[in-house]
Each structure stands twice: as C-alpha cells, then as structure tokens.
C-alpha atoms as a PDB file:
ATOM      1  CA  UNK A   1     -95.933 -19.948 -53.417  1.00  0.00           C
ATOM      2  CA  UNK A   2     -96.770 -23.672 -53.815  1.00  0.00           C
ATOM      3  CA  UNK A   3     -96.344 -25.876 -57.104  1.00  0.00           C
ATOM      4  CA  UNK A   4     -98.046 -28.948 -57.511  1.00  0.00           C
ATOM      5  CA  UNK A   5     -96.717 -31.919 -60.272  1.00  0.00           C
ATOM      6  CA  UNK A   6     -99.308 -33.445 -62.428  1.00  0.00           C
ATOM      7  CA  UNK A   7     -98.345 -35.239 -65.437  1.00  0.00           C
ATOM      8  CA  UNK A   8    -101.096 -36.058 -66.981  1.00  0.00           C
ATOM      9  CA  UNK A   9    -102.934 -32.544 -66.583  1.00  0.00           C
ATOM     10  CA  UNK A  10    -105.748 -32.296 -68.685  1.00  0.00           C
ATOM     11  CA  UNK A  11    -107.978 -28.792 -69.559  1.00  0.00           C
ATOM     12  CA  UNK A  12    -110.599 -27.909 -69.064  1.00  0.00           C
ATOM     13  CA  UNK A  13    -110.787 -30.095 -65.747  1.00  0.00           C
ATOM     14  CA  UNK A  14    -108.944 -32.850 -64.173  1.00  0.00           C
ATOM     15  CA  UNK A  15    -108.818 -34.610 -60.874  1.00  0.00           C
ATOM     16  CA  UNK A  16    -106.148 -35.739 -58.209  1.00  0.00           C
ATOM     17  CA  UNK A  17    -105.415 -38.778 -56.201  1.00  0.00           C
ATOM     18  CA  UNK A  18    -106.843 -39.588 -53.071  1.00  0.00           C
ATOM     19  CA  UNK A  19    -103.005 -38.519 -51.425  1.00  0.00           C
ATOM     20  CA  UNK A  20    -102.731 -35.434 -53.528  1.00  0.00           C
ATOM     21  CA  UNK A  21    -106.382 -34.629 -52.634  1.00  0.00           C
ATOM     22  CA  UNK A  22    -105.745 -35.220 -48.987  1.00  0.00           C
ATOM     23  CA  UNK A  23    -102.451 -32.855 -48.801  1.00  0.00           C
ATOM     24  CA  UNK A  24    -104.024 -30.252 -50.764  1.00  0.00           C
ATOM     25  CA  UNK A  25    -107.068 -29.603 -49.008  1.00  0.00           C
ATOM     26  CA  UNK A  26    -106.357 -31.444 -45.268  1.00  0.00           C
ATOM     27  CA  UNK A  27    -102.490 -30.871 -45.202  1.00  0.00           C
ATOM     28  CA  UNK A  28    -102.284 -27.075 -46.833  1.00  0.00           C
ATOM     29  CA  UNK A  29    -105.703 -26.562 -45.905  1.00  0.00           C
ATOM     30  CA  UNK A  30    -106.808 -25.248 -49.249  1.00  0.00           C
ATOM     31  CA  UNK A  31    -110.344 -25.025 -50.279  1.00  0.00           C
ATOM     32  CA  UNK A  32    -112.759 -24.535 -53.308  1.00  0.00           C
ATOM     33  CA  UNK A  33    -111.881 -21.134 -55.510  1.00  0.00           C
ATOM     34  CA  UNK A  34    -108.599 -20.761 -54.041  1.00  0.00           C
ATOM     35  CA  UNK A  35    -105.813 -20.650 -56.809  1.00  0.00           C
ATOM     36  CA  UNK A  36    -103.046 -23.354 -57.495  1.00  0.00           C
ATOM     37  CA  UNK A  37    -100.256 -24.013 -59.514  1.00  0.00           C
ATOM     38  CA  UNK A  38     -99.586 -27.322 -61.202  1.00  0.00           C
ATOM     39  CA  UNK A  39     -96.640 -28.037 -63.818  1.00  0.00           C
ATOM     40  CA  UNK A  40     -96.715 -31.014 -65.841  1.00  0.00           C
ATOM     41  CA  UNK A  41     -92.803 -31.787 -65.688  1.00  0.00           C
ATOM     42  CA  UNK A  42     -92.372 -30.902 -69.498  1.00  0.00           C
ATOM     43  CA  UNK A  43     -92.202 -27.322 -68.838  1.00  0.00           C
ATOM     44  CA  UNK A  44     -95.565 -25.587 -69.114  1.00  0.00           C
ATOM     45  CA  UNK A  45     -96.859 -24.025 -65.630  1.00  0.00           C
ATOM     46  CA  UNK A  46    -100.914 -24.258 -65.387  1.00  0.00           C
ATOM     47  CA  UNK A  47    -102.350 -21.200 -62.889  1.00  0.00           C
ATOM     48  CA  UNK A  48    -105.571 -23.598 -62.055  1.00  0.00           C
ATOM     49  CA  UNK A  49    -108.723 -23.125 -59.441  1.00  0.00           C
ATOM     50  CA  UNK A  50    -110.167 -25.408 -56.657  1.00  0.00           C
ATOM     51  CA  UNK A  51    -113.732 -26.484 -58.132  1.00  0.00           C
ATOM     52  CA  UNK A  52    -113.763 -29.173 -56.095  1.00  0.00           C
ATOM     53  CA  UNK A  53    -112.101 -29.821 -52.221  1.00  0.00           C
ATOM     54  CA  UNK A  54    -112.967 -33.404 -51.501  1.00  0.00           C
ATOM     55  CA  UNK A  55    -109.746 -34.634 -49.769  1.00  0.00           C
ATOM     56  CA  UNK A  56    -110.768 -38.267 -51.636  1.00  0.00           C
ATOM     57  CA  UNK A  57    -110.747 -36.471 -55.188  1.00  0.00           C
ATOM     58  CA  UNK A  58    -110.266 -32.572 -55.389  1.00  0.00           C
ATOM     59  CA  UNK A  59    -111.436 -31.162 -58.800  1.00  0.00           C
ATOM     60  CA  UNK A  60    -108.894 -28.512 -60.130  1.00  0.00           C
ATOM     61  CA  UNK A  61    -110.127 -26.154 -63.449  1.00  0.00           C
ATOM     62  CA  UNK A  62    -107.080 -24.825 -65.442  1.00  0.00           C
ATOM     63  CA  UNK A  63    -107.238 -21.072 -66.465  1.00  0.00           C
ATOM     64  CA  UNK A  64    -104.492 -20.534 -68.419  1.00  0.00           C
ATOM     65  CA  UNK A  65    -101.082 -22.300 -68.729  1.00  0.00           C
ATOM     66  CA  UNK A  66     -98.077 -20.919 -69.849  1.00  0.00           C
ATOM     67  CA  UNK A  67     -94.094 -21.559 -70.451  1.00  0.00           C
ATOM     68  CA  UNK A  68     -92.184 -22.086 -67.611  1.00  0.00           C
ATOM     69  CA  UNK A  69     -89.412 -19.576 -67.253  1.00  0.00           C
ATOM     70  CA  UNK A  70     -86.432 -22.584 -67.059  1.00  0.00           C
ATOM     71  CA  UNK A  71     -86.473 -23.409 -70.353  1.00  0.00           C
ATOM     72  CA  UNK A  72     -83.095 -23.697 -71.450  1.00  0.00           C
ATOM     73  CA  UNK A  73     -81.018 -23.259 -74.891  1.00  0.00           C
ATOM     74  CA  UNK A  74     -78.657 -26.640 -74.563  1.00  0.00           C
ATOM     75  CA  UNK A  75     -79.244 -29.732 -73.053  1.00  0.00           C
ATOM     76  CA  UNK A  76     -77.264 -31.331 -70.053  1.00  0.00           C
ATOM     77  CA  UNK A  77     -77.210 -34.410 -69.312  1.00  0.00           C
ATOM     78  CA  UNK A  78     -75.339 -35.816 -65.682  1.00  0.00           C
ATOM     79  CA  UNK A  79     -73.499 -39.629 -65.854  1.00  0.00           C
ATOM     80  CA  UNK A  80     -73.492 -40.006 -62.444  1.00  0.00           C
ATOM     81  CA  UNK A  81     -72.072 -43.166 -60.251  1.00  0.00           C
ATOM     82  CA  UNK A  82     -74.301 -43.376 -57.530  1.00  0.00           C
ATOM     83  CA  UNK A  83     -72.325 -43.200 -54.067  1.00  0.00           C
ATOM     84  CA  UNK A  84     -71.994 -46.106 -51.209  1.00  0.00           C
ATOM     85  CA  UNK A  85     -74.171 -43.894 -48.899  1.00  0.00           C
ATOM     86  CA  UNK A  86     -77.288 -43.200 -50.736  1.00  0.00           C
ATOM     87  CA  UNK A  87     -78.218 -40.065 -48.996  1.00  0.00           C
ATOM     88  CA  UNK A  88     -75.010 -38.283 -51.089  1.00  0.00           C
ATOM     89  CA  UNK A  89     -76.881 -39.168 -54.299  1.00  0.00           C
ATOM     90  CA  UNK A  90     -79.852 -37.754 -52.926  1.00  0.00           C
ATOM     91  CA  UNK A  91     -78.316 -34.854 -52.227  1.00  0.00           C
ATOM     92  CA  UNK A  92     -76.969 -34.438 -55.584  1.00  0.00           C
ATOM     93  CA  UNK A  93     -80.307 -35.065 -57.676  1.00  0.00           C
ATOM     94  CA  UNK A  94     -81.312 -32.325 -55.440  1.00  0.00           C
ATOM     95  CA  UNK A  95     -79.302 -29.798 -56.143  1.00  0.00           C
ATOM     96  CA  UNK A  96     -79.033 -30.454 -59.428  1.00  0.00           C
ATOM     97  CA  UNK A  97     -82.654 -29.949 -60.392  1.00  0.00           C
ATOM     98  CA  UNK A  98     -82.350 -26.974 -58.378  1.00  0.00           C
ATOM     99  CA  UNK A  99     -79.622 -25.285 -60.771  1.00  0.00           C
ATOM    100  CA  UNK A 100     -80.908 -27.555 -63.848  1.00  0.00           C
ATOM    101  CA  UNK A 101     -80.541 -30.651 -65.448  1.00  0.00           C
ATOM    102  CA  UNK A 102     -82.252 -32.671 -68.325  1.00  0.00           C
ATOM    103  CA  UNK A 103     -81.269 -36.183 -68.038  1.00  0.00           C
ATOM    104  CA  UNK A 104     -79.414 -37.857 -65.339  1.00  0.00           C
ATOM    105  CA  UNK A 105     -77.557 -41.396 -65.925  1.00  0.00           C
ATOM    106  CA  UNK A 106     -76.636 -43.288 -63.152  1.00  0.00           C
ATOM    107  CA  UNK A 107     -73.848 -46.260 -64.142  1.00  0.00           C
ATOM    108  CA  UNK A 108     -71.577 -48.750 -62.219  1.00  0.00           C
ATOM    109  CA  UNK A 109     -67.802 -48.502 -63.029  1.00  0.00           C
ATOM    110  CA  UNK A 110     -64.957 -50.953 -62.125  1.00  0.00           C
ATOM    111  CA  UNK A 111     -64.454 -48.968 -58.796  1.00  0.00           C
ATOM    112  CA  UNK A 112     -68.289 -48.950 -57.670  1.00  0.00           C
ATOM    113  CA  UNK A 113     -68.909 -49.686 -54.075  1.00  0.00           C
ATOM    114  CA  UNK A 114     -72.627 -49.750 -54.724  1.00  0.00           C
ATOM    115  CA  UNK A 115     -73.777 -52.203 -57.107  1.00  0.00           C
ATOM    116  CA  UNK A 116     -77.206 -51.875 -57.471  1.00  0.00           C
ATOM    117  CA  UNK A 117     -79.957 -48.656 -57.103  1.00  0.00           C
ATOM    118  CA  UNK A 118     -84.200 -48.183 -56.499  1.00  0.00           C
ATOM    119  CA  UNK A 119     -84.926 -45.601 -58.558  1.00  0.00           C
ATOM    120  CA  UNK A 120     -88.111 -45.023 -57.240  1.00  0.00           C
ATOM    121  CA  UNK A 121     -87.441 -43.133 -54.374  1.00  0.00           C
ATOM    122  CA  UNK A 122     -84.743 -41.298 -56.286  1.00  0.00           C
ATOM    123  CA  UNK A 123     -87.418 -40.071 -58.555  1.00  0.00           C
ATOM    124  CA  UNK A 124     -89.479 -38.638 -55.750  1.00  0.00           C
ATOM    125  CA  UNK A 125     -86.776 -36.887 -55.046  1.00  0.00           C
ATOM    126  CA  UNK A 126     -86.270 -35.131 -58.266  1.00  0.00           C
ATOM    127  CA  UNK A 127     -89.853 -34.388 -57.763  1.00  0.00           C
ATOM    128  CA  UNK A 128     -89.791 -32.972 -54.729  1.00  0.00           C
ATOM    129  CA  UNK A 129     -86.928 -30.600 -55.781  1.00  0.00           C
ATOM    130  CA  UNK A 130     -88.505 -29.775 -58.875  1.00  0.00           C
ATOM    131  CA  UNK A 131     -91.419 -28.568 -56.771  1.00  0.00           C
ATOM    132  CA  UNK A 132     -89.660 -26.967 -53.999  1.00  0.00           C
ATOM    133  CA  UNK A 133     -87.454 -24.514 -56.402  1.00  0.00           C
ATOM    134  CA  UNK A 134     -90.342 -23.749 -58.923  1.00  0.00           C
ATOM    135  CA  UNK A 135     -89.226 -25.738 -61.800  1.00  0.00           C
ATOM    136  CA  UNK A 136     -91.336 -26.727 -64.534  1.00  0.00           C
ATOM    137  CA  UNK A 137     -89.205 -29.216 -65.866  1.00  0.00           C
ATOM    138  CA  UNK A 138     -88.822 -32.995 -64.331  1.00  0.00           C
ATOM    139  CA  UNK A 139     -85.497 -34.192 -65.131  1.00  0.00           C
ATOM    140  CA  UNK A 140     -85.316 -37.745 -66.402  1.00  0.00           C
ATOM    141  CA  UNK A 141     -83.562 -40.317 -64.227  1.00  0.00           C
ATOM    142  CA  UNK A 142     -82.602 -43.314 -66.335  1.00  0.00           C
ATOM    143  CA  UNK A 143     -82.388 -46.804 -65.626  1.00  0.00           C
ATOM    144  CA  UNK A 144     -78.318 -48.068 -64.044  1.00  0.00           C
ATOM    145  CA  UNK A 145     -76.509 -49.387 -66.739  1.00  0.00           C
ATOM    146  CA  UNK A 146     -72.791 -50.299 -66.836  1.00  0.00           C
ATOM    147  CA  UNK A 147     -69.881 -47.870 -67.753  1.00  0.00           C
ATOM    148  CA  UNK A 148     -69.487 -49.915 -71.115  1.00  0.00           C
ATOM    149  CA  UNK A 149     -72.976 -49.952 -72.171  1.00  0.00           C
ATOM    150  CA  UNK A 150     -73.510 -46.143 -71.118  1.00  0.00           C
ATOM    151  CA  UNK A 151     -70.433 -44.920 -73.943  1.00  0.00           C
ATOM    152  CA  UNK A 152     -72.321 -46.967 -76.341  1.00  0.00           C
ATOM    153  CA  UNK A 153     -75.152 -44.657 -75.984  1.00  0.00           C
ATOM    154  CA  UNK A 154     -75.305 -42.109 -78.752  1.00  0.00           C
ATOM    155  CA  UNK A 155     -75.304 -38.615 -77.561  1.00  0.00           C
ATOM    156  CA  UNK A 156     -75.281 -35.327 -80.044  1.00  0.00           C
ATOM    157  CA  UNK A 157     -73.259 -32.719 -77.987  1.00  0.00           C
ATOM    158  CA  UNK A 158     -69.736 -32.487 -75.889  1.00  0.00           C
ATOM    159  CA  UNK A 159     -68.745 -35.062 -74.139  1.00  0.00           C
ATOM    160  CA  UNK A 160     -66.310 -35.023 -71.168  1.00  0.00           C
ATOM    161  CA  UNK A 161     -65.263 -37.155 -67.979  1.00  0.00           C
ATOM    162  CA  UNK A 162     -63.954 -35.523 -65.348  1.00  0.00           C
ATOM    163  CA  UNK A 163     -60.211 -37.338 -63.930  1.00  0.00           C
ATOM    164  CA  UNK A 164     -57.933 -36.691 -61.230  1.00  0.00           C
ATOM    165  CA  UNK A 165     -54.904 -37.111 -62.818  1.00  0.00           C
ATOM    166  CA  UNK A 166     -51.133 -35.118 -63.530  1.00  0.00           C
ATOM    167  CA  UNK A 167     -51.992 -35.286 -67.093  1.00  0.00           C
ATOM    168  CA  UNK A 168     -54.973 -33.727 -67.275  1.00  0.00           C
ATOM    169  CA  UNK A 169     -54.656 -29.560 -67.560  1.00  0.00           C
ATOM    170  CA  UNK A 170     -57.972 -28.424 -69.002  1.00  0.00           C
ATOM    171  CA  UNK A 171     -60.437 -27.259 -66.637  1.00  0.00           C
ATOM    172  CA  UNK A 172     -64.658 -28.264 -67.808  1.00  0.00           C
ATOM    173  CA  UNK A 173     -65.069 -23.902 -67.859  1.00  0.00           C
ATOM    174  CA  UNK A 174     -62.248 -23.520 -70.443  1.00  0.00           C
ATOM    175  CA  UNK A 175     -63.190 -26.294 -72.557  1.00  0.00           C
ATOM    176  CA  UNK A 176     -66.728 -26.690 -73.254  1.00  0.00           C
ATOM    177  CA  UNK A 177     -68.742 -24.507 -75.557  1.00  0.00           C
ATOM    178  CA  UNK A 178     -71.426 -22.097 -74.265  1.00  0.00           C
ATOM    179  CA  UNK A 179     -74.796 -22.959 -75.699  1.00  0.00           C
ATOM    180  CA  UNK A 180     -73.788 -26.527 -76.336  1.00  0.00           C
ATOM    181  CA  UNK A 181     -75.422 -29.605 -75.435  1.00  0.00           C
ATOM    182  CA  UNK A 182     -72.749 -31.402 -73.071  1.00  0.00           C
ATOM    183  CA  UNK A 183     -72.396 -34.939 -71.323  1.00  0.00           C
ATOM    184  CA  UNK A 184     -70.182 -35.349 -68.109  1.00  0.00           C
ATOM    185  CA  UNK A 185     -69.137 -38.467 -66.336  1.00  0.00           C
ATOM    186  CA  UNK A 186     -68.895 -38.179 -62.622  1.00  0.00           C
ATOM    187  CA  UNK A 187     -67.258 -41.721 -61.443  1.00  0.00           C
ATOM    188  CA  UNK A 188     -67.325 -43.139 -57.971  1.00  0.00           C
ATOM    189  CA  UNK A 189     -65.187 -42.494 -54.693  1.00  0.00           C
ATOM    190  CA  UNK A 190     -62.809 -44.585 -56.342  1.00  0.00           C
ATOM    191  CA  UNK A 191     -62.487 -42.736 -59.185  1.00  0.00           C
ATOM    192  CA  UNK A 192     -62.451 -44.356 -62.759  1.00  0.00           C
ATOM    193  CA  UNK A 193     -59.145 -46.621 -64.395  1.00  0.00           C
ATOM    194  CA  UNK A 194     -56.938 -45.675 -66.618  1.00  0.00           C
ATOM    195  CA  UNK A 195     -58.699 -48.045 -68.793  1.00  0.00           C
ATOM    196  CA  UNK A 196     -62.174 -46.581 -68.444  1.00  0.00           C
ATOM    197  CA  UNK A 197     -60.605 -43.252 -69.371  1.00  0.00           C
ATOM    198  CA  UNK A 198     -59.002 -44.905 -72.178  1.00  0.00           C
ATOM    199  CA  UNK A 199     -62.326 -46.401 -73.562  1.00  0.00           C
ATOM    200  CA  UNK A 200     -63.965 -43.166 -72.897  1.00  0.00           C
ATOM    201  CA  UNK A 201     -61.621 -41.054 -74.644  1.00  0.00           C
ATOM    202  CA  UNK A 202     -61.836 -43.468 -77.723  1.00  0.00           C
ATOM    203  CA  UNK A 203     -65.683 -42.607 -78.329  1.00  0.00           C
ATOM    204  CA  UNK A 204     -64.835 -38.761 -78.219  1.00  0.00           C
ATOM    205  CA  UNK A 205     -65.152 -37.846 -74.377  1.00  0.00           C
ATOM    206  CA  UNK A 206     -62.696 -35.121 -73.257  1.00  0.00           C
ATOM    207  CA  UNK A 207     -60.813 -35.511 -69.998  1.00  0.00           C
ATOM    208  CA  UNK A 208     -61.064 -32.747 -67.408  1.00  0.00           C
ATOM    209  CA  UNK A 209     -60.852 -31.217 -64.141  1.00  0.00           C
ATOM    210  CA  UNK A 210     -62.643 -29.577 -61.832  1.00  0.00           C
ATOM    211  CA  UNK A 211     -60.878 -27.487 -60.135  1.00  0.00           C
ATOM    212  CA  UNK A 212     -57.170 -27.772 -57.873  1.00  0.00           C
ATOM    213  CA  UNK A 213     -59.721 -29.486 -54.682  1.00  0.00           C
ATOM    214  CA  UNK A 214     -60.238 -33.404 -54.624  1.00  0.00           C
ATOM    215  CA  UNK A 215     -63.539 -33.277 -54.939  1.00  0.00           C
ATOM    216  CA  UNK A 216     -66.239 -36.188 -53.383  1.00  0.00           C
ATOM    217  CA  UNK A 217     -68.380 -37.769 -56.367  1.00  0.00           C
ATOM    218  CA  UNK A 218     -71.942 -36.164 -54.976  1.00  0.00           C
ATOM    219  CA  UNK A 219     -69.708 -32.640 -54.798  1.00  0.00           C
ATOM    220  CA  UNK A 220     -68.209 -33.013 -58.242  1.00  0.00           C
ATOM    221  CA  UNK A 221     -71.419 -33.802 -60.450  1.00  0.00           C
ATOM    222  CA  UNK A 222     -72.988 -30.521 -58.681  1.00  0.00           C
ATOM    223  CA  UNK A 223     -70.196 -28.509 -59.500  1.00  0.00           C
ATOM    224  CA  UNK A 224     -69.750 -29.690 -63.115  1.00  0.00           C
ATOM    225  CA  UNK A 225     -73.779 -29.175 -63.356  1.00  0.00           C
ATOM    226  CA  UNK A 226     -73.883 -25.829 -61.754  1.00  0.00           C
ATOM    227  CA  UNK A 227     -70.206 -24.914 -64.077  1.00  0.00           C
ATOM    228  CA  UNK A 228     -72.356 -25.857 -67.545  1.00  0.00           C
ATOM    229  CA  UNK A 229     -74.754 -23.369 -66.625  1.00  0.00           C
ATOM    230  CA  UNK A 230     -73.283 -20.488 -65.603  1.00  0.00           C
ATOM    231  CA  UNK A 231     -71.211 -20.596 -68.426  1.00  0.00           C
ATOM    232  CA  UNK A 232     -74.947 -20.195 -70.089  1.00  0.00           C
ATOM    233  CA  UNK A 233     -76.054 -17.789 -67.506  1.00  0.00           C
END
C-alpha cells in the first residue's frame, strides 16, 4: 500500500503537480478509477479515486476521509543538534517519524561542529518517512536557533536534557510521566557544558540519562523518542 502527501487536499476534487502527476501515473503506473491514498500531514487519511491520469495534472476525487490511526495522547517534541555529517541527522528525522514525533528543533550549542543547516531537504525527508511508514501526521521541523534562544521558548509539558555525567542517576524511563507532553535536548558529539546544563536546569529542564552506553547524538535522540513512546504504548 502506497500513501501520497497533499497538503492542501481539497473535496470533492483536487489536482496534483506536474511531478506528482508524472510519478503517479508514469512512475507507479496508475491509471483512471484505480484507488489512492493521500494524507494531508495533519492527520486525516483521504481513500480517493483516479478521475483523471494526465501525467501533466492527474485529477484525484476523495471518497471518504477519515482519522489516521497515529494520533497520539501527549505531544513530543525532539531539540536536536544537528550532527557534522548530515546524513546522521537524516537518519534520525527518519526514524523518528517512523516511531513518532510532533515537533523537531534543531539548535547550535557551544560544542557544535556544524554551524549552519538547509532545511529543505531535511523536510523531504520527514516526508518521505511519513509516507513510507503510513503516517498521517507530518512532523514540524523548525527553523535552527541557538541553545539560548531555544530555552527561552515556552513549552507546556516535561522538560529534560539528556547529560553524560557522574552526577546524573535518573534514567528519561523512570522520570518522565506517561501521557505527558515532554521536551528533550539531544546536544552534539561534543556534548553540552556544564554551563548549558546549568542554564537549562534553571528554566525547569531535568537532567538525564540514557542508558549505561555512550551514546552518538543521531542514536540518542532516537532512543529518547522511541523511550517517550513506549512508555505510552
């Protein structure tokens, strides 16, 4: 089975690019009357019908739409540093739309290799994966910002950075609440300061671990993602 992203999906009818159009019906090979699914990223799942297989503008008729079946009962957003080889941060968005994820935050720390980030191919990732494991909801990939400017964003839930240090005992699955919304900072491959954790803890974020491994950024933020929601499971 096939799902197709259109986010501006209209009923009763509605037509697709010129590249979607071309995919569809050249690429997959579908033709008029044959059945499709589109989502429009804000969880509803549209069962829709070919009217029309022009590969410059194929005409798709909605019959019905309904909830997608990933809705979840808490929200989760990822602070994420992105990594000095891009293709690890790709690999995370990945996998984290795959288990689920709302909002994901990328920021630059004191320790940041990478300094700057295109989001724009990072979002056709999250698309892509989205697509690929069925998932009716697009998470949102906001803009880089720096470590000080992303704790000054408000957030209503739990808040907690994850730190390799002696001092810190309490493990994410002991410590956070099921069914609450939750924020976790992932830093880079260095790690963050002592002074970062400092400033963090000051505006109610929780220092914890992951686990007894060292773990690479990329690895950490899918753990910590797929930890929130089994704890929901």
């Amino acid at each position: 089975m096939n799902l197709f992203y259109a986010p501006d999906i209209t009923f009763p009818l509605f037509q697709l690019s010129s590249e979607e159009s071309k995919h569809i019906i050249k690429v997959m090979r579908m033709k008029a009357g044959d059945s499709i699914l589109f989502t429009d990223g804000k969880g509803i799942l549209y069962h829709c019908r070919i009217a029309g297989d022009s590969p410059k503008g194929c005409q798709i008729e909605i019959l019905k739409d309904e909830e997608g079946k990933d809705k979840r009962s808490f929200y989760l957003q990822m602070a994420v540093a992105p990594t000095k080889n891009i293709n690890r941060y790709e690999w995370f968005l990945e996998k984290a739309t795959e288990i689920g994820v709302d909002r994901i935050s990328p920021f630059f720390s004191e320790h940041s290799e990478r300094k700057a980030l295109k989001t724009e191919r990072l979002n056709r990732v999250l698309t892509a994966a989205m697509k690929q494991s069925l998932k009716t909801f697009l998470p949102v990939l906001g803009e880089p910002v720096s470590f000080e400017n992303l704790l000054q964003q408000p957030f209503e839930g739990e808040k907690f950075i994850a730190y390799i240090n002696p001092e810190v005992v309490q493990e994410l699955s002991n410590v956070y609440h099921r069914g609450s919304n939750a924020l976790v900072l992932i830093g880079p491959e260095g790690g963050f300061s002592p002074e970062e954790v400092k400033a963090a803890q000051s505006v109610g974020f929780i220092p914890v671990k992951l686990g007894p491994s060292r773990l690479r950024t990329e690895t950490a933020a899918v753990a910590a993602c797929h930890t929130i929601n089994l704890l929901n499971y």
